[in-house]
C-alpha atoms as a PDB file:
ATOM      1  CA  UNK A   1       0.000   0.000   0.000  1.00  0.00           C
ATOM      2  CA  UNK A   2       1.325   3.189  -1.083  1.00  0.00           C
ATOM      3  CA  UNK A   3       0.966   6.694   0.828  1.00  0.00           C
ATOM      4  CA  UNK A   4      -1.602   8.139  -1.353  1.00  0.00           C
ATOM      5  CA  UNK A   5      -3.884   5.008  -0.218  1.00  0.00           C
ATOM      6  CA  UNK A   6      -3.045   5.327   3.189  1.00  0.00           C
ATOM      7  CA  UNK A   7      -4.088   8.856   3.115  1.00  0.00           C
ATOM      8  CA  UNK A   8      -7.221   8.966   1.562  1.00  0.00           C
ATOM      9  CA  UNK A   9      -8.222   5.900   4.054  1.00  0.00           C
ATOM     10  CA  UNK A  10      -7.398   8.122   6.810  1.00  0.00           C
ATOM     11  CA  UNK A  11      -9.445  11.273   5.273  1.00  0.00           C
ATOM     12  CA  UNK A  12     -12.432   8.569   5.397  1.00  0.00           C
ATOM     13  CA  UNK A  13     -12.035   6.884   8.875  1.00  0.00           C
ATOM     14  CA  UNK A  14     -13.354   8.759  12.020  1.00  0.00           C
ATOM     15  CA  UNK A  15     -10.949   8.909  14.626  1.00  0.00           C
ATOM     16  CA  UNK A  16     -11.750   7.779  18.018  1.00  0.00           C
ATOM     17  CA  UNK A  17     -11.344  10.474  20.018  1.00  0.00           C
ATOM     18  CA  UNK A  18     -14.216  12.121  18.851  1.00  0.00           C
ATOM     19  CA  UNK A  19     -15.306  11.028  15.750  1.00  0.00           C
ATOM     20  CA  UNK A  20     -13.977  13.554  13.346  1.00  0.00           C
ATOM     21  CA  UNK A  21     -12.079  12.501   9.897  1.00  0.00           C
ATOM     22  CA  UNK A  22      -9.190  14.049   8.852  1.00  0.00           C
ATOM     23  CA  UNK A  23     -10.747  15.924   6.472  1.00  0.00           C
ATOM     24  CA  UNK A  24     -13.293  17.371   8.967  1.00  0.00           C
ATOM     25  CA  UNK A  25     -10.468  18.417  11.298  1.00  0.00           C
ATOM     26  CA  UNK A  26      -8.605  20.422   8.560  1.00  0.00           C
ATOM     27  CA  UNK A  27     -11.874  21.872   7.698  1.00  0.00           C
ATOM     28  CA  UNK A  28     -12.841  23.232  11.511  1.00  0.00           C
ATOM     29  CA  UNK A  29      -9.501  24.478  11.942  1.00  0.00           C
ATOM     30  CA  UNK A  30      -9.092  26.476   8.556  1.00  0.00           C
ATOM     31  CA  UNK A  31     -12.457  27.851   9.665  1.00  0.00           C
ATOM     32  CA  UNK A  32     -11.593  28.637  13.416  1.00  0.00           C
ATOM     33  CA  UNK A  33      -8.021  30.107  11.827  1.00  0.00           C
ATOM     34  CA  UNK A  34     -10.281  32.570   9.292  1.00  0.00           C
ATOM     35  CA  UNK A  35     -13.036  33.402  11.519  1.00  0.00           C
ATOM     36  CA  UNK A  36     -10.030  34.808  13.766  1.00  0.00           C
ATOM     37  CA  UNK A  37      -7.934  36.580  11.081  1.00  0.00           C
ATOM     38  CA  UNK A  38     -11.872  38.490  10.490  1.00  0.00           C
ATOM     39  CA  UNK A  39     -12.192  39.448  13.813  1.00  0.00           C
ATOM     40  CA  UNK A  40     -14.953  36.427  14.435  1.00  0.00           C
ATOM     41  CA  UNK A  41     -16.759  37.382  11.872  1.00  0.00           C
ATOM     42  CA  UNK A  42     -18.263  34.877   9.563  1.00  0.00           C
ATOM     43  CA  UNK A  43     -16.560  33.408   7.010  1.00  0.00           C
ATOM     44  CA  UNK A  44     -17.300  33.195   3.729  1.00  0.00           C
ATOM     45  CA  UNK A  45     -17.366  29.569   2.390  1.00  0.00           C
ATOM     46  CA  UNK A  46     -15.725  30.805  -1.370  1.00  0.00           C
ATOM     47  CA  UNK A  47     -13.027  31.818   0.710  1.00  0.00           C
ATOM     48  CA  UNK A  48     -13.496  28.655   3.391  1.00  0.00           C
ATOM     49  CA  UNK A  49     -13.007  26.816   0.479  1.00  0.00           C
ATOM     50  CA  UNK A  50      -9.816  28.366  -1.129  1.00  0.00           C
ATOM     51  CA  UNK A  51      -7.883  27.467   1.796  1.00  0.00           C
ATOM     52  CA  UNK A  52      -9.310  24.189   2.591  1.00  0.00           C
ATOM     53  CA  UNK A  53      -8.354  23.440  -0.671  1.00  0.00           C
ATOM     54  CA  UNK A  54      -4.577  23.985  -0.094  1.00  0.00           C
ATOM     55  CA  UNK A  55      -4.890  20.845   2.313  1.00  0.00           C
ATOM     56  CA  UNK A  56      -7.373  18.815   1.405  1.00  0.00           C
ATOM     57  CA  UNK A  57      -8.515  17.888  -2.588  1.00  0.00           C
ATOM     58  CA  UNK A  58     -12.176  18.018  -2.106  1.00  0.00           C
ATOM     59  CA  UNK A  59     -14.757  19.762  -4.811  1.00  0.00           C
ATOM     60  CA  UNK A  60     -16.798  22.741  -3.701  1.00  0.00           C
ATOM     61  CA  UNK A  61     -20.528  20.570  -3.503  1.00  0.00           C
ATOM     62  CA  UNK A  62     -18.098  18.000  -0.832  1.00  0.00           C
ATOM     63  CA  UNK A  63     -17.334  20.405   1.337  1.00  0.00           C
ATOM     64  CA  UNK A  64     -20.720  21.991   1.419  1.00  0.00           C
ATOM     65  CA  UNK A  65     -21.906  18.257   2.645  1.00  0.00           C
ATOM     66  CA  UNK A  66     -18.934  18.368   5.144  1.00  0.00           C
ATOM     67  CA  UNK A  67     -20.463  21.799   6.605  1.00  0.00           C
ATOM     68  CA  UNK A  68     -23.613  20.503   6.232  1.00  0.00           C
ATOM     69  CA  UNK A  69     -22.710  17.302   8.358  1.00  0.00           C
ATOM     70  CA  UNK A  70     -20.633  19.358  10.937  1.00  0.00           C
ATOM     71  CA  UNK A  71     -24.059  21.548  11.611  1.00  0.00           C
ATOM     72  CA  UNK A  72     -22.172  24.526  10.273  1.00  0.00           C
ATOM     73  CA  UNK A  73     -24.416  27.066   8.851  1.00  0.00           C
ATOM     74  CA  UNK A  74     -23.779  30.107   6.754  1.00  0.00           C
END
């Protein structure tokens, strides 16, 4: 098994901590980062996006279902 295929299993399992995948941690923590740099202010999800994209490769509809599933509302 090469890296890429370890990675995207670990974007897909939920860790046991609490539950969260990889790819929903990156996303809450790009968002907590932003909503600081604005002053805790909401956050834009074009611009959400943008920088979730420089960690993750997700389309714009997935994370709109990862928001959707984390209860975050715009």
């Amino acid at each position: 098994m090469d890296s890429a295929d370890w990675d995207a299993i670990l974007d897909t399992i939920p860790d046991v901590r609490d539950g969260l995948t990889r790819t929903e941690r990156i996303i809450l923590y790009v968002l907590h980062e932003t909503q600081r740099e604005l002053g805790d202010r909401s956050v834009p999800t074009v611009m959400l996006y943008g920088r979730v994209v420089e960690h993750v490769n997700l389309t714009e509809a997935e994370l709109h279902e990862y928001l959707d599933r984390l209860g975050v509302r715009g």
